[in-house]
Protein backbone atom coordinates (compact mmCIF):
# COMPACT_ATOMS: atom_id res chain seq x y z
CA UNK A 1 31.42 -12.85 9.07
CA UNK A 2 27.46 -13.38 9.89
CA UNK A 3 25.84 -14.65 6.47
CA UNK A 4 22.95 -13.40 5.06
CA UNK A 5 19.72 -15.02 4.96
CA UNK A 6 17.57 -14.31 2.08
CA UNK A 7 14.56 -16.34 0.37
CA UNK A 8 14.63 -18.50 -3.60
CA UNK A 9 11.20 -20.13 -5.05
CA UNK A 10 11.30 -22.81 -7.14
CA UNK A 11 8.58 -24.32 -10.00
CA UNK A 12 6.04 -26.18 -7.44
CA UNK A 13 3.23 -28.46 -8.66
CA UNK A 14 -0.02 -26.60 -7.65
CA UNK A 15 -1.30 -24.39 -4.45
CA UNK A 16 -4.42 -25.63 -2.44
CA UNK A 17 -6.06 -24.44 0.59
CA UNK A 18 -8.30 -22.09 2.85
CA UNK A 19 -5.73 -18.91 3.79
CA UNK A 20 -6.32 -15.13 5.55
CA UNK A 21 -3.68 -12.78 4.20
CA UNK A 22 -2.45 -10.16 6.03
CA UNK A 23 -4.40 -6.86 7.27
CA UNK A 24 -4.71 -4.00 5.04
CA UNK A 25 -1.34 -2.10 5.80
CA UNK A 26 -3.38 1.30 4.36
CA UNK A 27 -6.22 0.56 6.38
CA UNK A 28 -3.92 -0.30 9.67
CA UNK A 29 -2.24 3.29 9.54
CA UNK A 30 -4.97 5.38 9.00
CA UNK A 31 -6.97 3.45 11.85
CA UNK A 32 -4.08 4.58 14.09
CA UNK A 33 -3.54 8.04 12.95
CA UNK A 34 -7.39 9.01 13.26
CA UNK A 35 -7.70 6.91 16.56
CA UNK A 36 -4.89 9.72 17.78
CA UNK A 37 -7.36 12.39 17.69
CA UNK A 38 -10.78 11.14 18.85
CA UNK A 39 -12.40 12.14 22.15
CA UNK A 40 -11.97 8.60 23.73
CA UNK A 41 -10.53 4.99 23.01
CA UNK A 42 -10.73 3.57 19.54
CA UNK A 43 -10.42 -0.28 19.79
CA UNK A 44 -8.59 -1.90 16.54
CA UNK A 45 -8.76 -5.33 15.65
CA UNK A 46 -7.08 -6.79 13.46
CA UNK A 47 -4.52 -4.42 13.19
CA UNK A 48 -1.26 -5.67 10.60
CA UNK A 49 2.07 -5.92 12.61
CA UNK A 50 4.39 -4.99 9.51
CA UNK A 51 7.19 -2.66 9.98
CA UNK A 52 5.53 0.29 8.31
CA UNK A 53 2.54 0.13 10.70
CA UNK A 54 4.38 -0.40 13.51
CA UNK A 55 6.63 2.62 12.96
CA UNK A 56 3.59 4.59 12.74
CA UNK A 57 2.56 3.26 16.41
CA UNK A 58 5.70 3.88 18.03
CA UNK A 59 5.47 7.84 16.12
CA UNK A 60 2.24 8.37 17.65
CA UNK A 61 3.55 7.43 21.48
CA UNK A 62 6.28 9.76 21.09
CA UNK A 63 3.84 12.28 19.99
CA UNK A 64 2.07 11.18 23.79
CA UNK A 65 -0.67 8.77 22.47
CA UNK A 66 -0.81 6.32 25.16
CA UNK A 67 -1.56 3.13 22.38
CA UNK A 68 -1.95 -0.52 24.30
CA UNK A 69 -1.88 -4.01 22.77
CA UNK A 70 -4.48 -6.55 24.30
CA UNK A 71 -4.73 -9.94 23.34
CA UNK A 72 -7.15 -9.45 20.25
CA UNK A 73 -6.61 -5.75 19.54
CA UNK A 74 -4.68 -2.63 20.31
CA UNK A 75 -6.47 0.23 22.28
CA UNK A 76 -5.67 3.81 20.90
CA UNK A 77 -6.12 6.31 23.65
CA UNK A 78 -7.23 9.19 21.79
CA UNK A 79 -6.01 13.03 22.94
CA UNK A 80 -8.70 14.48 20.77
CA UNK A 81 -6.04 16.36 18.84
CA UNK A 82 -3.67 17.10 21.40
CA UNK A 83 0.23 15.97 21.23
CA UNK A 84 3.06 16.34 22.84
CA UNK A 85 6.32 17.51 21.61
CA UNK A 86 8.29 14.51 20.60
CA UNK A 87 11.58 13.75 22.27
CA UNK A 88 13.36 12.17 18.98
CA UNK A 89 12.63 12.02 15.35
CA UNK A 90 9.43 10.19 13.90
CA UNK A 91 11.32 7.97 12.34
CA UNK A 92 8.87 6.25 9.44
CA UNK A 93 10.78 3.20 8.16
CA UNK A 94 10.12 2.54 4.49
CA UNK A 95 6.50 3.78 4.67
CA UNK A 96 4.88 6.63 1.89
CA UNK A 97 1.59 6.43 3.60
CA UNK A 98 2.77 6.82 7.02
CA UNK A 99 5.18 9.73 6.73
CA UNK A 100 2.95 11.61 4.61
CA UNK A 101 -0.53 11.23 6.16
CA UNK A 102 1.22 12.07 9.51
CA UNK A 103 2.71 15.44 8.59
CA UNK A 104 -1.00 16.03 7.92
CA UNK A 105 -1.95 14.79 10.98
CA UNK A 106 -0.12 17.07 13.27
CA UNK A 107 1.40 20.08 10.66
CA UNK A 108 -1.41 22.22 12.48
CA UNK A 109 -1.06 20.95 15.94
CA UNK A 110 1.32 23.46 17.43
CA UNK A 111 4.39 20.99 18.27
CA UNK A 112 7.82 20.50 16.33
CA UNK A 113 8.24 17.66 14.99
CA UNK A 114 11.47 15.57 12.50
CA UNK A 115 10.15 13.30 10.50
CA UNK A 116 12.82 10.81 9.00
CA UNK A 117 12.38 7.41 6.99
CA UNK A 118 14.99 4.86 5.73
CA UNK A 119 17.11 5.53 2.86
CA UNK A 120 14.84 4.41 0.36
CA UNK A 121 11.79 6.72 1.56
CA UNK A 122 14.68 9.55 2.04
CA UNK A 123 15.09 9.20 -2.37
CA UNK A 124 11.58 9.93 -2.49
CA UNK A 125 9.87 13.10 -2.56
CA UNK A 126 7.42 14.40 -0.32
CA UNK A 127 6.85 17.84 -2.33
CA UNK A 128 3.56 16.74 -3.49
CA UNK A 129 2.22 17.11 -0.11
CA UNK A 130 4.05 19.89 1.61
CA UNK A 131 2.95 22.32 -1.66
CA UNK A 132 -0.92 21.76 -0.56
CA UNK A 133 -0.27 21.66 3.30
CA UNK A 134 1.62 24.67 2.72
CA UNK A 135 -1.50 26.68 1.29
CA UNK A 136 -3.34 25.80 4.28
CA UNK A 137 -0.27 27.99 6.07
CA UNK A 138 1.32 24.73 7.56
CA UNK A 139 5.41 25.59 8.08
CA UNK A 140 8.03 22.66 6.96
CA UNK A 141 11.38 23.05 6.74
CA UNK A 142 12.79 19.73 4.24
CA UNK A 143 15.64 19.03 1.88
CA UNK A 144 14.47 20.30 -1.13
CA UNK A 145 11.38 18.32 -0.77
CA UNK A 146 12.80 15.09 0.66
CA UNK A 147 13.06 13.78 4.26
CA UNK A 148 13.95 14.89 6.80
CA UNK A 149 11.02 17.21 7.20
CA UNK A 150 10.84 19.51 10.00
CA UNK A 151 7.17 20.49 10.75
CA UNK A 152 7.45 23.36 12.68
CA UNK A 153 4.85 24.87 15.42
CA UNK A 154 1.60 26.80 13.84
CA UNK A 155 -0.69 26.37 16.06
CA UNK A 156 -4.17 27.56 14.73
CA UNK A 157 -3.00 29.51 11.37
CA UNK A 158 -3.57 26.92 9.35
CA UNK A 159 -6.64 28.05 6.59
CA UNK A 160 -9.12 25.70 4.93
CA UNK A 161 -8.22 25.75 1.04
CA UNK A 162 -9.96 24.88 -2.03
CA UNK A 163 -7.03 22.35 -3.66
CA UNK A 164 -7.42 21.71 -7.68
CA UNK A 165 -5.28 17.67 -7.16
CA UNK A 166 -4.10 17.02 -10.74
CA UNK A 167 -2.81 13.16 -9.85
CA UNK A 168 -4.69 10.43 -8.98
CA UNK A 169 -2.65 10.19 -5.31
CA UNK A 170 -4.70 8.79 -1.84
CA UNK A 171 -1.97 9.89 0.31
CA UNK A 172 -2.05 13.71 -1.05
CA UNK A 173 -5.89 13.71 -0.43
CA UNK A 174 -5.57 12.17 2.76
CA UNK A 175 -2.88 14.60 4.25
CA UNK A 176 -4.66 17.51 3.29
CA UNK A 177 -8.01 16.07 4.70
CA UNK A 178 -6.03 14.76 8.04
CA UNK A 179 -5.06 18.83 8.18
CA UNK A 180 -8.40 19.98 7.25
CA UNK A 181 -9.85 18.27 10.57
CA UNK A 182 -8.07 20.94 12.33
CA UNK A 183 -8.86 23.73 10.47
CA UNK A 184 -11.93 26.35 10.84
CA UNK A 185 -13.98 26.19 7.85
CA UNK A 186 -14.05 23.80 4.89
CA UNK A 187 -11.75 22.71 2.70
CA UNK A 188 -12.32 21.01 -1.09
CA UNK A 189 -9.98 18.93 -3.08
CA UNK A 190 -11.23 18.48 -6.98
CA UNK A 191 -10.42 14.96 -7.64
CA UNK A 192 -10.06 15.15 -11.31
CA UNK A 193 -8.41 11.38 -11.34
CA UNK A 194 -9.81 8.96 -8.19
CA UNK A 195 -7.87 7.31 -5.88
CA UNK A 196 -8.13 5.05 -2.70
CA UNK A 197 -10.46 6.40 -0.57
CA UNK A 198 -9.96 4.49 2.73
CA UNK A 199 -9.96 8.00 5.05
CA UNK A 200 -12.64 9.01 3.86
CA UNK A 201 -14.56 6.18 3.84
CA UNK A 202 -13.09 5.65 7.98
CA UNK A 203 -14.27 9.72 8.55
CA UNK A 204 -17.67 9.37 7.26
CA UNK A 205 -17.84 6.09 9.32
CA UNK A 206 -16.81 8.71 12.48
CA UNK A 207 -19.59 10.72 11.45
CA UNK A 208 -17.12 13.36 10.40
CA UNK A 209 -18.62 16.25 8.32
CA UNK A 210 -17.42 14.58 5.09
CA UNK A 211 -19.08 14.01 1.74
CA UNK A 212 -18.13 13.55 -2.47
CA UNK A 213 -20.81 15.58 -4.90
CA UNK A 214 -19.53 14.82 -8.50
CA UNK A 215 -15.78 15.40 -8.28
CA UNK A 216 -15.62 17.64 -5.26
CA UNK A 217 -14.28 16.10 -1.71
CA UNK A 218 -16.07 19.08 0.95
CA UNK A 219 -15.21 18.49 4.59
CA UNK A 220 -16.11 20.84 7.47
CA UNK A 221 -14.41 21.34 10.41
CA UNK A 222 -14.09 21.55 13.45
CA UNK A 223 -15.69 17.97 14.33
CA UNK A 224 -15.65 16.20 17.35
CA UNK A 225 -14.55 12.72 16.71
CA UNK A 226 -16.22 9.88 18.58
CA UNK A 227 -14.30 6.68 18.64
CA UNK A 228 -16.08 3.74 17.23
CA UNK A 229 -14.44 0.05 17.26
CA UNK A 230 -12.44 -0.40 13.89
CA UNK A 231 -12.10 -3.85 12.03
CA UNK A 232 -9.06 -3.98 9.79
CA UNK A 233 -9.82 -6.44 6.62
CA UNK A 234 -7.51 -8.44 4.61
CA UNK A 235 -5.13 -6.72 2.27
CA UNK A 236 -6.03 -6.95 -1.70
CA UNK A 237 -2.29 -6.29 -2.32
CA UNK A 238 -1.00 -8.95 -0.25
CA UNK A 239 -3.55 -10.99 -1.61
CA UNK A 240 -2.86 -9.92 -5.26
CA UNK A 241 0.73 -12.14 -4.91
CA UNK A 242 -1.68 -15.86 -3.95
CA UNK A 243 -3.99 -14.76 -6.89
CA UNK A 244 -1.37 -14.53 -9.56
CA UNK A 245 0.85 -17.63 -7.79
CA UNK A 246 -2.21 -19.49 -7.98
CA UNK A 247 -3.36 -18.78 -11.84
CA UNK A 248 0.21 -19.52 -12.86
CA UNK A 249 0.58 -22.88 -10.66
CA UNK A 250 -1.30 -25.50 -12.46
CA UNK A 251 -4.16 -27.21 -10.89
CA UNK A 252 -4.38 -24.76 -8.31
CA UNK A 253 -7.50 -23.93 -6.48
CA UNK A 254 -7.25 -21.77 -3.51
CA UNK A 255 -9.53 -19.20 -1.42
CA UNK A 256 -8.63 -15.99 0.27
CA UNK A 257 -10.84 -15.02 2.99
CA UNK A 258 -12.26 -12.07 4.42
CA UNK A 259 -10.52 -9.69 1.77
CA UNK A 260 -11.13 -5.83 1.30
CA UNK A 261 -12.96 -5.01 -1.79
CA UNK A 262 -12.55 -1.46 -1.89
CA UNK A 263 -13.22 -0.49 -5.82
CA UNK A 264 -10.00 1.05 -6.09
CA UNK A 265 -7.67 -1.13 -4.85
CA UNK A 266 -9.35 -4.10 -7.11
CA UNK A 267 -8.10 -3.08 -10.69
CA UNK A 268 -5.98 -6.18 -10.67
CA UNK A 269 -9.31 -8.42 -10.95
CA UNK A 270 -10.57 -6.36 -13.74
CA UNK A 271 -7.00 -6.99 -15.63
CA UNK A 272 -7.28 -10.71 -15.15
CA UNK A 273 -10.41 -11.55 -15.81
CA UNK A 274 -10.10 -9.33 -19.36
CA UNK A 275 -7.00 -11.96 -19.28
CA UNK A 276 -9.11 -15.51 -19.15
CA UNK A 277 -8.68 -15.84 -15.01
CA UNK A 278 -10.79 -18.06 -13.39
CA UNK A 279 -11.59 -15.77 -9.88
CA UNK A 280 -14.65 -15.28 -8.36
CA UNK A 281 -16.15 -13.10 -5.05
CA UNK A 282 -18.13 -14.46 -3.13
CA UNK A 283 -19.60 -13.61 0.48
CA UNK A 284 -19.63 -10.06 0.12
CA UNK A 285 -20.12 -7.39 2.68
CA UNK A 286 -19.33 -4.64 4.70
CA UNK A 287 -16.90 -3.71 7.17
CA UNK A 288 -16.92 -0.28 8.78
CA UNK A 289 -18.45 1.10 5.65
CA UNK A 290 -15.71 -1.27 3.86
CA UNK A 291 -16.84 -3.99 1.30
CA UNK A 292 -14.99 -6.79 1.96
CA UNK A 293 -15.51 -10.42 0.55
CA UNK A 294 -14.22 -13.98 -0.09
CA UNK A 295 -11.62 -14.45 -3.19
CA UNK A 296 -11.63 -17.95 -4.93
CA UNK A 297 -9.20 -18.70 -7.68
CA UNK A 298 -8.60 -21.60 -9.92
CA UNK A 299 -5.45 -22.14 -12.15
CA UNK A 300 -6.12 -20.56 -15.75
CA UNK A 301 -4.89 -20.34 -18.98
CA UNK A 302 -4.43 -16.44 -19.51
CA UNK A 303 -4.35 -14.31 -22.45
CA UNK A 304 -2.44 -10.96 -23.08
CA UNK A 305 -3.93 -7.54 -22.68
CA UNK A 306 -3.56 -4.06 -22.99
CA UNK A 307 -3.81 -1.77 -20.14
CA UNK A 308 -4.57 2.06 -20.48
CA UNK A 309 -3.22 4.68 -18.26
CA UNK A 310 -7.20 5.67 -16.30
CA UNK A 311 -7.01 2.66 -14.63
CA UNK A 312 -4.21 2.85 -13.29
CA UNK A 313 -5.03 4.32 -9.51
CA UNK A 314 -7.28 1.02 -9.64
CA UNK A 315 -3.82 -1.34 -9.54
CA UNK A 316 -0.83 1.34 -8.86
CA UNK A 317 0.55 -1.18 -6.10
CA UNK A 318 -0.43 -4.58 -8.03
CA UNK A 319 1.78 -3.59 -11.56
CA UNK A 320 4.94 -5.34 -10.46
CA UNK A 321 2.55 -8.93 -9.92
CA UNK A 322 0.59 -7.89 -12.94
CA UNK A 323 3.37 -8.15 -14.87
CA UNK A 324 4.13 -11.50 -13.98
CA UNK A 325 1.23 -12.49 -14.63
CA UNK A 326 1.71 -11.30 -18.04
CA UNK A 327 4.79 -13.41 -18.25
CA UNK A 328 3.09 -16.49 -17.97
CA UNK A 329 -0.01 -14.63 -20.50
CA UNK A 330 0.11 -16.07 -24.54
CA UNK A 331 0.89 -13.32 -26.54
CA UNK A 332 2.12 -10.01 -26.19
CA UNK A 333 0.60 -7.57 -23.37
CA UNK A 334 1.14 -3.56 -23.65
CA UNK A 335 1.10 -1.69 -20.54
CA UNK A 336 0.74 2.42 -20.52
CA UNK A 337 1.01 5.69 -18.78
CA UNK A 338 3.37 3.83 -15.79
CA UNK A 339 5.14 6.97 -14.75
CA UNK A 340 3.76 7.01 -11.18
CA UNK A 341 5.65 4.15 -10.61
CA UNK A 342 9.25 5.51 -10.93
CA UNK A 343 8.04 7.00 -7.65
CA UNK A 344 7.51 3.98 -5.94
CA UNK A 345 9.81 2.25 -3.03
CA UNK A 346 11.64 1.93 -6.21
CA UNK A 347 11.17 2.87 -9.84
CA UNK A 348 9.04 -0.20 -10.16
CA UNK A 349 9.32 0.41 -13.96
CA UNK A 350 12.78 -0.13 -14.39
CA UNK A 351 13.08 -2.37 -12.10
CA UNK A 352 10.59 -5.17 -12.97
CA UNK A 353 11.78 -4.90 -16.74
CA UNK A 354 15.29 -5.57 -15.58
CA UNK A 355 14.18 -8.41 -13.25
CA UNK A 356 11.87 -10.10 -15.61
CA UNK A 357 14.80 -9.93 -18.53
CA UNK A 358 17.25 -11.45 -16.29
CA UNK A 359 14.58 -14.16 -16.05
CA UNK A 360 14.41 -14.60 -19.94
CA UNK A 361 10.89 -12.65 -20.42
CA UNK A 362 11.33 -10.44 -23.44
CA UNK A 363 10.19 -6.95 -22.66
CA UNK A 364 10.46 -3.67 -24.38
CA UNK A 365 10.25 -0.91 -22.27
CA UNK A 366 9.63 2.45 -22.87
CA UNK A 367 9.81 6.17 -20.86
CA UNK A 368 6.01 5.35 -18.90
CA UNK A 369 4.74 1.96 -21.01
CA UNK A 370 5.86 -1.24 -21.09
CA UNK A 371 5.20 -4.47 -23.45
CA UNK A 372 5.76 -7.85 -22.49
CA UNK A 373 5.79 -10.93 -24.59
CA UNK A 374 4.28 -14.11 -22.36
CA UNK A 375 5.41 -17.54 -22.25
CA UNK A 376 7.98 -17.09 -24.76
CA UNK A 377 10.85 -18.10 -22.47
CA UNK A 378 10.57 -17.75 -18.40
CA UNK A 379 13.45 -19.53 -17.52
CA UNK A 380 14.40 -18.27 -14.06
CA UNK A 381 17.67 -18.94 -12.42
CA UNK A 382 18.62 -15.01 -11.93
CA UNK A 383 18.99 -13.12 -8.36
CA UNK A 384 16.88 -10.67 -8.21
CA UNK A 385 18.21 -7.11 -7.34
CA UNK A 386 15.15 -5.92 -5.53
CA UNK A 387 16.29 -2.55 -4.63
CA UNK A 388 14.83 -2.89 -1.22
CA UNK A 389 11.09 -2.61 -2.57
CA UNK A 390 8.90 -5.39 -1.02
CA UNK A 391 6.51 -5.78 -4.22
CA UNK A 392 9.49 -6.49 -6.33
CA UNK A 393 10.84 -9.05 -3.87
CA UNK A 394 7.69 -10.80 -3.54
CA UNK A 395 6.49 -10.34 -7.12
CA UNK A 396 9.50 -12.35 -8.48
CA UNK A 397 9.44 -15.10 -5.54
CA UNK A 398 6.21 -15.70 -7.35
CA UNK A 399 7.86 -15.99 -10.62
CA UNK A 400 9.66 -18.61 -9.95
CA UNK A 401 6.73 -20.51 -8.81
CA UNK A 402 6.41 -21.32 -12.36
CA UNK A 403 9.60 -20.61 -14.30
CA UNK A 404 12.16 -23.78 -14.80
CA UNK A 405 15.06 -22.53 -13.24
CA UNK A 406 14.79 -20.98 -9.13
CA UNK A 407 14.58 -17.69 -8.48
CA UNK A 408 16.10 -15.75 -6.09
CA UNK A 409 15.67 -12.47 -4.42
CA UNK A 410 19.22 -10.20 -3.15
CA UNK A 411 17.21 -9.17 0.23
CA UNK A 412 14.56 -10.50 2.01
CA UNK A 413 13.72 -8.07 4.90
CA UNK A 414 12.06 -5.24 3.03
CA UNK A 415 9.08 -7.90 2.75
CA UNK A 416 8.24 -7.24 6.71
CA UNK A 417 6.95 -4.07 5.80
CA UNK A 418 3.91 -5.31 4.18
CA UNK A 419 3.68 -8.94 4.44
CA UNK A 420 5.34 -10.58 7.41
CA UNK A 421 3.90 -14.26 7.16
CA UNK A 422 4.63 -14.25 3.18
CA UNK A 423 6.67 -17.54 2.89
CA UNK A 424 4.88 -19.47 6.02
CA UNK A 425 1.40 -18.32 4.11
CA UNK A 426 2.59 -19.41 0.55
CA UNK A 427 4.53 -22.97 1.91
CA UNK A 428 1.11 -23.74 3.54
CA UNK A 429 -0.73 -23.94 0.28
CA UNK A 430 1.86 -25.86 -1.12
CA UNK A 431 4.74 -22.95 -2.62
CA UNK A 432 8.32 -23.84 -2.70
CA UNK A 433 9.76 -20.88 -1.16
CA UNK A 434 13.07 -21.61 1.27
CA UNK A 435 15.52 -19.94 3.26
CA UNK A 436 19.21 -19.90 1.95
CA UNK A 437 22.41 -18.13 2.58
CA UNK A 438 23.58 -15.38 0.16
């Protein structure tokens, strides 16, 4: 019987270095999905090789886009809105972004089309945006909400709408503005709570007919797309996991280059500096309308904090690191209005708490908050059930960079989807992350 490789951390004595994480994985999709429908090749460089992405590539050459890897980018081959029917499912892996953004890519694009997604993004729902995409007159057929979805041919019905979007949720907006570029008219979306806005930051770089008055999100169609070259920069939330490893490590001192800085991906750095962390941004500038920057960090002595529930689509993704770093925080930190993350990869709620009690960190958790009391007692030693969710995996790897006992995770390939390179990138600043057998 073939054994099981998996990954364990253990307490090391303090990270150094000079390091590039890994592309930004929301950034990497939507460069592919709009490169689909521009008049022309779109040259990406940069582009993250991670599971999700790469499941969005191979959807998009079923769909007919001829996409080609060079040596320093990939060339998208852009239709300018045209696909073909696809042979076999679009089969999305693990990713939220990719399955969702893509039914509004091509919803109004007069093909069929299965979308399908692994067993974890089959548990969660995709109602959120087939209600909106619906209004526009766009024709799904689903499992009461859940994957498989089958979009079915509409060629040219679809309707601009004026959509009122109660949650703070990127990938909502997005699929409804990746519909609205095929759709005569214009279509709003009230933002009443903001979230990522990487598309349309990447439309109004196209020159799309795209702009934000006040809370209102107006774009007019139809456009004509030209392709521009697209640089992808560094993910925050793969760089979130060195940030906390390094202010928990002691006399650590390590800089991430070349990182995005979009405002609302960087909550985390709010949180820690409110927290006592030593980080600091320098080199900052912009990258296809994109602020990106250089991230130093120095080992710190952190403090608790409470967190409210309007920041919140500032650090949706980092929570599960964030709370680590609370472990390792004096006193107790209070967490609140977490409920967006029981529909996560996994319910990131429940499963943090569980991971960071098997560790010895005493939490009390509650229906959508959370309190956890730091350096009380992070002992380690505990396998980590990660429920195939790649933040969990690699927020507890980091963990046990500090507690006394190792730490080990139950799975280790759910971390492809986001952050290939993680233990290489960690063990070269000096981590203690290994291989073993389950």
């Amino acid at each position: 019987m073939k054994k099981t490789i998996t990954l364990k951390s253990s307490k090391c004595k303090s990270l150094k270095g000079i390091l590039h994480v890994p592309s930004d994985k929301s950034i990497s999709i939507r460069a592919l999905l709009i490169g689909s429908i521009c008049f022309g090749n779109t040259k990406i460089f940069n582009l993250l090789q991670s599971d999700d992405v790469m499941n969005t590539l191979k959807s998009l050459r079923k769909l007919g886009i001829k996409i080609k890897k060079h040596k320093n980018f990939f060339e998208v081959y852009g239709n300018g809105g045209y696909f073909c029917e696809p042979k076999s499912d679009l089969y999305m892996g693990n990713s939220g972004t990719g399955s969702r953004l893509i039914c509004g890519l091509i919803c109004n694009r007069g093909i069929n089309a299965k979308i399908t997604g692994d067993v974890s993004l089959s548990s969660r729902s995709m109602i959120r945006i087939i209600e909106p995409l619906s209004k526009m007159n766009a024709k799904f057929k689903h499992n009461n909400g859940f994957l498989p979805i089958l979009i079915e041919d509409n060629y040219n019905s679809t309707i601009p709408i004026n959509y009122d979007l109660k949650v703070g949720s990127a990938q909502i907006k997005s699929a409804i503005l990746l519909a609205g570029l095929n759709v005569k008219g214009t279509i709003k979306i009230k933002e009443n709570y903001p979230s990522r806005n990487h598309t349309e930051i990447m439309l109004k770089f196209l020159d799309v007919k795209i702009k934000k008055s006040k809370k209102i999100i107006s774009l007019e169609s139809p456009n004509f797309i030209k392709p521009k070259d697209l640089h992808i920069p560094g993910d925050f939330s793969s760089a979130a996991f060195v940030i906390v490893a390094t202010l928990i490590t002691k006399q650590s001192n390590v800089c991430i280059k070349d990182v995005g800085l979009n405002y609302f991906r960087t909550g985390l750095i709010d949180i820690l500096k409110k927290m006592n962390a030593k980080i600091y941004i320098e080199n900052k500038r912009s990258l296809n309308g994109e602020l990106i920057g250089d991230i130093k960090i120095k080992s710190s002595k952190l403090n608790s904090v409470i967190v409210s529930q309007r920041i919140s689509p500032r650090l949706i993704d980092e929570y599960p690191i964030l709370f680590v770093a609370a472990s390792y925080a004096s006193g107790i930190s209070k967490f609140y209005g977490l409920s967006e993350l029981k529909l996560k990869e996994s319910d990131r709620l429940k499963t943090m708490a569980e991971a960071l009690k098997n560790a010895g960190v005493r939490i009390l958790e509650n229906e959508d908050s959370i309190e956890i009391h730091g350096k009380e007692n992070n002992i380690g030693g505990n396998i980590v059930q990660t429920s195939f969710d790649h933040r969990i995996a690699m927020s507890m790897l980091v963990f046990g960079l500090g507690s006394e006992k190792s730490i080990k995770i139950d799975d280790m390939k759910m971390i492809n989807t986001s952050f290939p390179n993680f233990k290489e990138i960690l063990e070269k600043i000096g981590a203690k992350i290994e291989h073993i057998h389950k």
